[in-house]
Structure formats: C-alpha cells, structure tokens
Protein backbone atom coordinates (compact mmCIF):
# COMPACT_ATOMS: atom_id res chain seq x y z
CA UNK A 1 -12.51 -4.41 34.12
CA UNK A 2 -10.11 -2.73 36.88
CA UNK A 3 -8.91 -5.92 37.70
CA UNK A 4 -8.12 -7.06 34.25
CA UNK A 5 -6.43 -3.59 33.16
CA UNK A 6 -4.49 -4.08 36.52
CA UNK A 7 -3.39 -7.78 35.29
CA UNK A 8 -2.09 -5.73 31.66
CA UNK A 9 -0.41 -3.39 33.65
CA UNK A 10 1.97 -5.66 35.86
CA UNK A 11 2.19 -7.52 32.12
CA UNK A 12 3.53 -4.45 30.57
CA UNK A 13 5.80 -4.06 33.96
CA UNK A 14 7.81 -7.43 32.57
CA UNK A 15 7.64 -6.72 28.94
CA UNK A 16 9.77 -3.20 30.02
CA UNK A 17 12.28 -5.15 32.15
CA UNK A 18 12.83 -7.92 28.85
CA UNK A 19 13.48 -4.84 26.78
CA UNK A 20 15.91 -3.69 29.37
CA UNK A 21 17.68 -7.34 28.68
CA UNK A 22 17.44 -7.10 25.09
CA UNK A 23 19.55 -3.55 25.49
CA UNK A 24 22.14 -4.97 28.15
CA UNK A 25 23.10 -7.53 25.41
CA UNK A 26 23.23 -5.25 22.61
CA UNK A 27 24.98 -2.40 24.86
CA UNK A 28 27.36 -5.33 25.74
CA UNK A 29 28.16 -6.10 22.33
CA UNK A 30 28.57 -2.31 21.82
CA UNK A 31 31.55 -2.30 23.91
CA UNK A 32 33.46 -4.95 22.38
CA UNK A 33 32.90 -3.61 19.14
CA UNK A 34 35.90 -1.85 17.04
CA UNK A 35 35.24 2.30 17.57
CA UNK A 36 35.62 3.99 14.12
CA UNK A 37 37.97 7.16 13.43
CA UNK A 38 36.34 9.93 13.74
CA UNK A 39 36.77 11.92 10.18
CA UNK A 40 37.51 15.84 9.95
CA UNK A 41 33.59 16.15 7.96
CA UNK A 42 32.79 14.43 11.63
CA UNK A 43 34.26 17.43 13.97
CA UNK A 44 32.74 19.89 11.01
CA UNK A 45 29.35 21.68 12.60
CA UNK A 46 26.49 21.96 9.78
CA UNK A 47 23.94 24.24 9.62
CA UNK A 48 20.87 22.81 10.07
CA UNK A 49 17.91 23.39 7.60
CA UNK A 50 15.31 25.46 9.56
CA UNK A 51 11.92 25.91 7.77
CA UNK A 52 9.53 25.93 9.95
CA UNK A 53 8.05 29.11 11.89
CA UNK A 54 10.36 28.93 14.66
CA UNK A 55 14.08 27.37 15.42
CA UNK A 56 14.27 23.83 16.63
CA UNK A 57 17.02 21.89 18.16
CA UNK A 58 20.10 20.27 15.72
CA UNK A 59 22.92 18.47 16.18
CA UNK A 60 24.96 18.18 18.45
CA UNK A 61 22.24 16.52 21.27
CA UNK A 62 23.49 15.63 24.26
CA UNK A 63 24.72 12.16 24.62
CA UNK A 64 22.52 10.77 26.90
CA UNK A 65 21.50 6.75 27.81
CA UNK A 66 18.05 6.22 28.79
CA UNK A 67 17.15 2.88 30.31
CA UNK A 68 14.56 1.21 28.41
CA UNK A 69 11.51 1.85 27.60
CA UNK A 70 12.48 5.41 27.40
CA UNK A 71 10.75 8.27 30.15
CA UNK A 72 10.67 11.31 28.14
CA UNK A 73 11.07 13.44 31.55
CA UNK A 74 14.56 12.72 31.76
CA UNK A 75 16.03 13.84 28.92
CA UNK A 76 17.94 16.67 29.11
CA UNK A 77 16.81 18.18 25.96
CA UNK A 78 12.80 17.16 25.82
CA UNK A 79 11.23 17.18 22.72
CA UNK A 80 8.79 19.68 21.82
CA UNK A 81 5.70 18.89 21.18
CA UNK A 82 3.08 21.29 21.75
CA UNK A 83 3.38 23.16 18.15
CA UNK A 84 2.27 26.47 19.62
CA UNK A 85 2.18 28.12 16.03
CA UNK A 86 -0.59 25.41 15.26
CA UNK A 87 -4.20 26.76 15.66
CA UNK A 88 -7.10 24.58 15.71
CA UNK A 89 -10.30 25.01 13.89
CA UNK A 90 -12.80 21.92 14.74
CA UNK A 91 -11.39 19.84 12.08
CA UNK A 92 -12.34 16.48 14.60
CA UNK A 93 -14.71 17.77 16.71
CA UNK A 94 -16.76 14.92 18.56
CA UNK A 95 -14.18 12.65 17.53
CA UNK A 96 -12.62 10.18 20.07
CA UNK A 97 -8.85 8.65 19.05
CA UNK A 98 -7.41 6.20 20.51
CA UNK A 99 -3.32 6.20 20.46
CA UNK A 100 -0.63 3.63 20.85
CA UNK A 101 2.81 4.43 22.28
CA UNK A 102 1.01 8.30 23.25
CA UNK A 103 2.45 8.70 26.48
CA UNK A 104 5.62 10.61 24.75
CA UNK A 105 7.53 11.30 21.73
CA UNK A 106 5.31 11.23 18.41
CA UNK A 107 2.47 9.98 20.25
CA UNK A 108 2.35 12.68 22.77
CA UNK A 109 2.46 14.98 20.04
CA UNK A 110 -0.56 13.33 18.12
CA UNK A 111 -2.70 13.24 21.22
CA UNK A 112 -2.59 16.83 21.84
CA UNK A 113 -3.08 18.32 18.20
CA UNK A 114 -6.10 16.12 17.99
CA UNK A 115 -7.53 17.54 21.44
CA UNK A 116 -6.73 20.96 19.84
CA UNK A 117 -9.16 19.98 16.96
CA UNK A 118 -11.68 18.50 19.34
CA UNK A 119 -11.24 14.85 20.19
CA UNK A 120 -11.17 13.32 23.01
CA UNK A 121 -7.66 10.82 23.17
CA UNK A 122 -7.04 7.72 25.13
CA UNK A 123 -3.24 7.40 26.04
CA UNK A 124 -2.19 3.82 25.46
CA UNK A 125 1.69 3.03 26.79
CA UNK A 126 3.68 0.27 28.11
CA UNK A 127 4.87 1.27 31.53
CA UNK A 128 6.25 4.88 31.26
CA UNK A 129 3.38 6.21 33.76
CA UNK A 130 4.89 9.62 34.49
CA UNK A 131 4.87 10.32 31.28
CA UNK A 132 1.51 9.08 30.31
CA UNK A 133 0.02 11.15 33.00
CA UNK A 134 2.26 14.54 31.83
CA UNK A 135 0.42 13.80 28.23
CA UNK A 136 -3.18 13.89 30.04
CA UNK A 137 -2.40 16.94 30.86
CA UNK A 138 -1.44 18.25 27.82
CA UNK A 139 -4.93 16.72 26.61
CA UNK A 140 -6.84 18.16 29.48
CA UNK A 141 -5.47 21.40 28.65
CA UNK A 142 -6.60 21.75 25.41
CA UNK A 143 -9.95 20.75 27.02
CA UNK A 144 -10.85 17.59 25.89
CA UNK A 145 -11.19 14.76 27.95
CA UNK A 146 -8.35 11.84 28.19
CA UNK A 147 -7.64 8.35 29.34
CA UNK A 148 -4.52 6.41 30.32
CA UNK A 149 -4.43 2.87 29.40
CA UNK A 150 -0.84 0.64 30.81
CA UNK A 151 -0.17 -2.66 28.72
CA UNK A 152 1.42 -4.34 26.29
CA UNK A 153 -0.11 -3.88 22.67
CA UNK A 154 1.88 -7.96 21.80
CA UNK A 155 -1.30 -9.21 23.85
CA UNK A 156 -4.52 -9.39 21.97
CA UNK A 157 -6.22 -9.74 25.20
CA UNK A 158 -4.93 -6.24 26.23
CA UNK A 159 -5.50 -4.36 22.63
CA UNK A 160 -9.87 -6.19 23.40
CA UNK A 161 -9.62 -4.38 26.98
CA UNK A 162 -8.16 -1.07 26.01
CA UNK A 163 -10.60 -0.79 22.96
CA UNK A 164 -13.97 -1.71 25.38
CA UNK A 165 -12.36 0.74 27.89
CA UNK A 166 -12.25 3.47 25.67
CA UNK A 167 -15.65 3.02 24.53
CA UNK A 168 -16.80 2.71 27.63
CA UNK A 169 -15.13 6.07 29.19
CA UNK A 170 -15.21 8.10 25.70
CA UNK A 171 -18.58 6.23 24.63
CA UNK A 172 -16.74 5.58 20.73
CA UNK A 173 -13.77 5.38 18.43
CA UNK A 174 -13.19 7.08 15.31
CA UNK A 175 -9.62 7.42 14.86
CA UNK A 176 -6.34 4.63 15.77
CA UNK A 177 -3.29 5.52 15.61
CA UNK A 178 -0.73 2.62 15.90
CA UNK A 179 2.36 4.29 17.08
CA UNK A 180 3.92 1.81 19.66
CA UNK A 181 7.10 0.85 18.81
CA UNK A 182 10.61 -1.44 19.81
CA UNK A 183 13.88 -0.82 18.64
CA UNK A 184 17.34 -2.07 19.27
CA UNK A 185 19.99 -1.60 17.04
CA UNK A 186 22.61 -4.26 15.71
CA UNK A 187 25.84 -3.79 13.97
CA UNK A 188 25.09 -7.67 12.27
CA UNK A 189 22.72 -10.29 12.04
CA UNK A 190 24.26 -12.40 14.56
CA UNK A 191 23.94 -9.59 16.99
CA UNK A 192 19.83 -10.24 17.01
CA UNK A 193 19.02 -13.03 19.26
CA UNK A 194 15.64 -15.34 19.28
CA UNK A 195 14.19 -12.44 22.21
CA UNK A 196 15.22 -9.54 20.04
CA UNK A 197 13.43 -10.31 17.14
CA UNK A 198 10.74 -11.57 18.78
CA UNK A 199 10.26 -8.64 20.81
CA UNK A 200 10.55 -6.30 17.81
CA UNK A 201 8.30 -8.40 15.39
CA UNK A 202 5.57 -8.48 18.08
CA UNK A 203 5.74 -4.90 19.29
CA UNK A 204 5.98 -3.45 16.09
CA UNK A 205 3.59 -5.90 13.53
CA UNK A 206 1.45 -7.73 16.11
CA UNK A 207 0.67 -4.84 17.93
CA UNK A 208 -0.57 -3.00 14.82
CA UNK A 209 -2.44 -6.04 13.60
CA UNK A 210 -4.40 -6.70 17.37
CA UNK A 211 -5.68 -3.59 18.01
CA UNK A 212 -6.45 -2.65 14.26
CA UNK A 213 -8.37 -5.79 14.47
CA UNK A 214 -10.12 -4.96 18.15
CA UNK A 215 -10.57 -1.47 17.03
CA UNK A 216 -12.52 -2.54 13.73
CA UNK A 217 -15.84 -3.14 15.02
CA UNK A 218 -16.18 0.18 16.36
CA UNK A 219 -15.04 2.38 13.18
CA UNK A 220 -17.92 3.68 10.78
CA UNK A 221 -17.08 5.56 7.53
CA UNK A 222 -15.65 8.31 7.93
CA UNK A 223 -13.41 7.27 10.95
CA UNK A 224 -10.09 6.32 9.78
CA UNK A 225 -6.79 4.23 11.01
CA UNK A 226 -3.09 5.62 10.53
CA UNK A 227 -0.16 3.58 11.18
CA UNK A 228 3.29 5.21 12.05
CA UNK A 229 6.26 3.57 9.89
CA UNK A 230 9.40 5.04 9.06
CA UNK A 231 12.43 5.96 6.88
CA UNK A 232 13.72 2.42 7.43
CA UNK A 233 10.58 1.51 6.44
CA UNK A 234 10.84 2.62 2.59
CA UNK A 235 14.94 2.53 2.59
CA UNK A 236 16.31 -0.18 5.18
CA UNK A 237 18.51 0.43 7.59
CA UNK A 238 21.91 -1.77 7.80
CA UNK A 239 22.09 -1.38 11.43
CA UNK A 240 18.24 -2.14 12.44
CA UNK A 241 17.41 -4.98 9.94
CA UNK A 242 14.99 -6.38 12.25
CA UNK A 243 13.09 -2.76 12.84
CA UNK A 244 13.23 -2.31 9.16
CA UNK A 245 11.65 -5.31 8.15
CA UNK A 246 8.48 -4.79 10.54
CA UNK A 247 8.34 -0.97 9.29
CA UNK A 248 8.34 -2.52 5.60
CA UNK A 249 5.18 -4.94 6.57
CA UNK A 250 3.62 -1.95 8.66
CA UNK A 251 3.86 -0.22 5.00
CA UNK A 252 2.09 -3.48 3.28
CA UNK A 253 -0.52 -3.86 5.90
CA UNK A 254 -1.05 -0.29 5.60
CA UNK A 255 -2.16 -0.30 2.01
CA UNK A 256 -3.56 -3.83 2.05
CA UNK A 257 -5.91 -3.40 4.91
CA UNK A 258 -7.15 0.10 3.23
CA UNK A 259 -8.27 -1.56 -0.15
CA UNK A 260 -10.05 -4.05 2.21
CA UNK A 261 -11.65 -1.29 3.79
CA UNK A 262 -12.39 1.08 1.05
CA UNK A 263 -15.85 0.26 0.60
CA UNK A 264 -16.59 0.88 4.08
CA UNK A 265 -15.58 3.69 4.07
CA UNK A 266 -12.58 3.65 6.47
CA UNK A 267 -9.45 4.89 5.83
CA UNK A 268 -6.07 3.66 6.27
CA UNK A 269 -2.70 5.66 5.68
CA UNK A 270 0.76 5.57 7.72
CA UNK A 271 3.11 8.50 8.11
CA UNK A 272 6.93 7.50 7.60
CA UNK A 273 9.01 9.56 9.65
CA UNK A 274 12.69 10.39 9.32
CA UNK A 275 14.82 10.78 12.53
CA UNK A 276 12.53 12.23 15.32
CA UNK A 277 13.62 13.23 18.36
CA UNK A 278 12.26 10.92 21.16
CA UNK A 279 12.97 8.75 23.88
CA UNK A 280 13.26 5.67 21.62
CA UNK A 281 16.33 6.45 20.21
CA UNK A 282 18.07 7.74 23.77
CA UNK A 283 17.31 4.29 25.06
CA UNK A 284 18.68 2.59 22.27
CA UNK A 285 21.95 4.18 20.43
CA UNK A 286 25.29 4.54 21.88
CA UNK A 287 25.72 8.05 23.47
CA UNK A 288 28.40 9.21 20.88
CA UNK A 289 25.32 8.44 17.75
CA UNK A 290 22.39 10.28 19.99
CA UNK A 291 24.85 13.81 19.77
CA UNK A 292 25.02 13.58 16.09
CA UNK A 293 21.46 11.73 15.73
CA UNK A 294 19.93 13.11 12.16
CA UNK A 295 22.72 15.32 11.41
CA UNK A 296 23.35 13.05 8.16
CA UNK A 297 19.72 14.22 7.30
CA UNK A 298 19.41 16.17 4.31
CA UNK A 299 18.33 19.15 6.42
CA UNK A 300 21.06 18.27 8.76
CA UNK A 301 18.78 17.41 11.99
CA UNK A 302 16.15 15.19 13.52
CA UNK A 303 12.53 16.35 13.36
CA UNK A 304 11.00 17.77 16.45
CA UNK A 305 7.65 15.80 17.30
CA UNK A 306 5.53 18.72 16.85
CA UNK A 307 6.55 18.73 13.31
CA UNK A 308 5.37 15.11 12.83
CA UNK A 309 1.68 15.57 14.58
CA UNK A 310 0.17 18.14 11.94
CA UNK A 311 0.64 15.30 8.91
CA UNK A 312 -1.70 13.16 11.46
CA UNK A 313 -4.23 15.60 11.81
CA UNK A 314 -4.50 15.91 7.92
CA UNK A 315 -4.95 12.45 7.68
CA UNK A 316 -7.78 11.58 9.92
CA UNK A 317 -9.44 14.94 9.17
CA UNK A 318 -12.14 13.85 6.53
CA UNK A 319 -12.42 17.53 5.65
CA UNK A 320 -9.02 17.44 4.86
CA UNK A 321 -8.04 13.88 3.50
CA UNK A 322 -11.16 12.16 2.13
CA UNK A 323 -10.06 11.14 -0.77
CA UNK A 324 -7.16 9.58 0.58
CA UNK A 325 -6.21 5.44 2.05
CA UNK A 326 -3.62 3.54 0.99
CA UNK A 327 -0.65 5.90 1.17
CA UNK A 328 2.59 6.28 2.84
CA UNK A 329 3.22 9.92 3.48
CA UNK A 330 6.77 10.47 4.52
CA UNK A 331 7.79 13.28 6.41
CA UNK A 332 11.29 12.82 6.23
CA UNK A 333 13.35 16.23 6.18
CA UNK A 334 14.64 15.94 2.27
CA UNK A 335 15.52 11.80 2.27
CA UNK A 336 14.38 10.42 -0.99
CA UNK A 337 16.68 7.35 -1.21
C-alpha cells in the first residue's frame, strides 16, 4: 500500500504542474486583455457587514499571485480557520471523516471542527504537503487522531486507495466530505481550452463521483456524505462558465444520489458557499480582483473559512440534521440571486 500511495503521490505531483499550465495560458490571455476604468463607486471603501462574534478581514486583500495549486502558508493574509468562539460538545464522537481538498482553505476548516466534536479526519490533498501537515496539527491538537493522504481525486484508482487507507489507519468511515476543487477563470468561451475543461470537469465532478462511489461501501445509516458547491453553483458565473457548470451537476448529484440513498439511511447534502477566502482564488484571479475579492457581496466581504465549517458540522451531526438529505444549504453572506 506504501508503494501504491507513493505512485498517487508523484501522480498528483504532475496533475499540480498541468494546473500551473492551464494558469500560464489564462494569465497570458489576462495580459492582452482590455483593463476596464476604474469607476469612483470602485475607489469608494464599504463597510463590511460584520455579524459574527468577532471582526474578520474585508476588502481591500492584498493583491497577491499564488502559483497553482495554492499553499495556504504564503499568503500574506491567511485565512482563519480555527473558529475559537466555537465549543464542542461530542456531537461526532467515534466518528471518522474523511476530507477532500482538507489540507487548507474550507477543508482545513472542516477537519478541525469535526476533531473538536470528536472524529478522527483523514487529510486528502493534491500536492500542497506543507500545508497538509500544518492541518494535522490542527487535528492533533484538538486530540483526535489524523491522516495525510497525497493524490489526485480524477483517478478512481487513488479515491479505492485513500478510502482502504483510511479504514485501515482509522478502522471506518462515517462522514465524506467532497471539497477538492479546480478553478480558472475566463473572460470567454474561447478562452477555455480542451485541458481546461477537462481538468475542471474531472477535478470538480469526477472526483466527487469516485470517491462517493469508493466511500459507499463503508457508510451505514447514520453516516452521511456532504458535497461542497457554490454560489456559481445556484447563479452562474459569466467569467467561470466551466466551474459553474460542474458546481450546478455537484448540486444534481447532490440531491439525486440522496433520494437513492434515503432508505439506507445515508445522507447527502452540499453547502454552497459565497466568496471564501482561500488559496484557490489567490492562485487563480488577477491581483487587482483578489484586493476587492467579495466586496460586491451583499455584506461587502468574503467569508472567512471558519465561518463555513460550523454549517458542516450541522450537517453530518445526526443529532443535529437527521431529518435532513437532499438540500443545498447556501451560506452565502446575503446573495439570493
């Protein structure tokens, strides 16, 4: 098995670097492209909605490139993550979860709000090691027990291996989270080459679909599956058509898989975020959208992670959510259209 997780490992190593192509054509056609005016509303500072129990960041972010897949250790403003006004009360004790695209951002987030209500996580990332092994940490801390899995969730060979290795180091599975995502932006259609949309449709739906499917076996009622979509998801996007489209099936496979599941027992729900602050945007938009990112939010920012992870917790909670599968739960700061 150390062999083969090896062998997904140096996989996930070259599905980073084609990402890294896929940007370089896309940051290329960024350049060429026409800059708009900036308006007077632009240069205008709003006050960002604050309504949580403490002050996070707004706009303006610094305008910051990441090189792709996005290491959450070099940003210069990190998300938070570690909700510290959260308290935990056993609400998935004895559980184990297993979580894609964990190593930062949302997933990060997830991993160690679950530990906090007594699971034990496994980490599951592409190639972003450092920051898969700063999220163990945060896992370990809480004191539960974690596991770091490298590969790429496109190969169904890879979503069999990090399911058995979970099992085999956690001895179950009751939770999956699908949260592994691609992104690149494009001004047009023409802008999305054959790669691009391959890369995005296979990241994004195929990954969901694989290790659903690998996961399956090992669920029992009670355990439950929740898929991250988005915004884009529910309202399209005009510059991410392709990302849109795959957060629109994730939305359909999402309620179609839970009616198939119902009588099982297992649930299945997704959680649409708005704009979140991660590394997947940093590695994605042009510096001069990352300053303003969310500021055309209703409440005038981007969501923090750690105000993403508690809807998670609700929803594979059974004392919390039983009654609930099939349903997109948006958590997007005040967007209804």
């Amino acid at each position: 098995m150390k062999n083969t997780l090896k062998n997904f490992a140096e996989n996930a190593e070259r599905t980073a670097k084609k990402q890294q192509e896929i940007q370089k054509h896309i940051d290329e056609l960024d350049a060429k492209s026409p800059k708009k005016e900036k308006s007077k509303e632009d240069d205008e500072k709003q006050k960002a909605v604050q309504a949580g129990s403490q002050v996070e960041p707004a706009p303006p972010f610094p305008g910051q490139k990441l090189k792709k897949p996005g290491l959450e250790k070099d940003m210069e403003l990190e998300p938070r993550y570690e909700a510290p006004n959260y308290k935990g009360s056993e609400k998935l004790k004895g559980k184990v979860a297993l979580i894609t695209g964990a190593d930062s951002g949302i997933g990060r987030a997830v991993a160690v709000l679950f530990a906090r209500e007594g699971a034990d996580v496994a980490i599951v990332y592409l190639n972003e090691h450092e920051d898969a092994a700063a999220t163990r940490k945060a896992v370990e801390k809480e004191g539960r027990r974690a596991l770091t899995i490298a590969g790429d969730v496109a190969d169904p060979g890879f979503c069999k291996a990090a399911v058995e290795e979970t099992v085999k180091e956690l001895g179950t599975i009751n939770i999956l989270v699908n949260n592994a995502a691609f992104q690149a932006h494009a001004e047009g259609l023409d802008w999305i080459s054959p790669e691009h949309f391959d890369m995005t449709m296979k990241t994004n739906l195929y990954g969901y679909f694989y290790m659903a499917k690998a996961v399956l076996p090992h669920l029992n009622e009670g355990d439950s599956i929740i898929n991250t979509s988005s915004v884009n998801g529910l309202f399209g996007n005009e510059k991410m058509i392709d990302y849109s489209l795959t957060k629109g099936g994730i939305n359909a496979f999402t309620q179609s898989l839970a009616k198939n599941l119902v009588e099982k027992g297992i649930r299945v729900n997704a959680v649409a975020p708005g704009p979140v602050w991660t590394p997947l945007n940093p590695a994605d938009q042009k510096k001069e959208d990352v300053k303003k990112f969310g500021a055309e939010n209703p409440m005038k920012r981007a969501a923090q992670p750690e105000e993403l992870s508690p809807t998670y917790v609700f929803l594979a909670a059974p004392a919390c959510s039983s009654y609930i599968t099939g349903q997109i739960i948006g958590v997007l700061g005040g967007v209804s259209n």
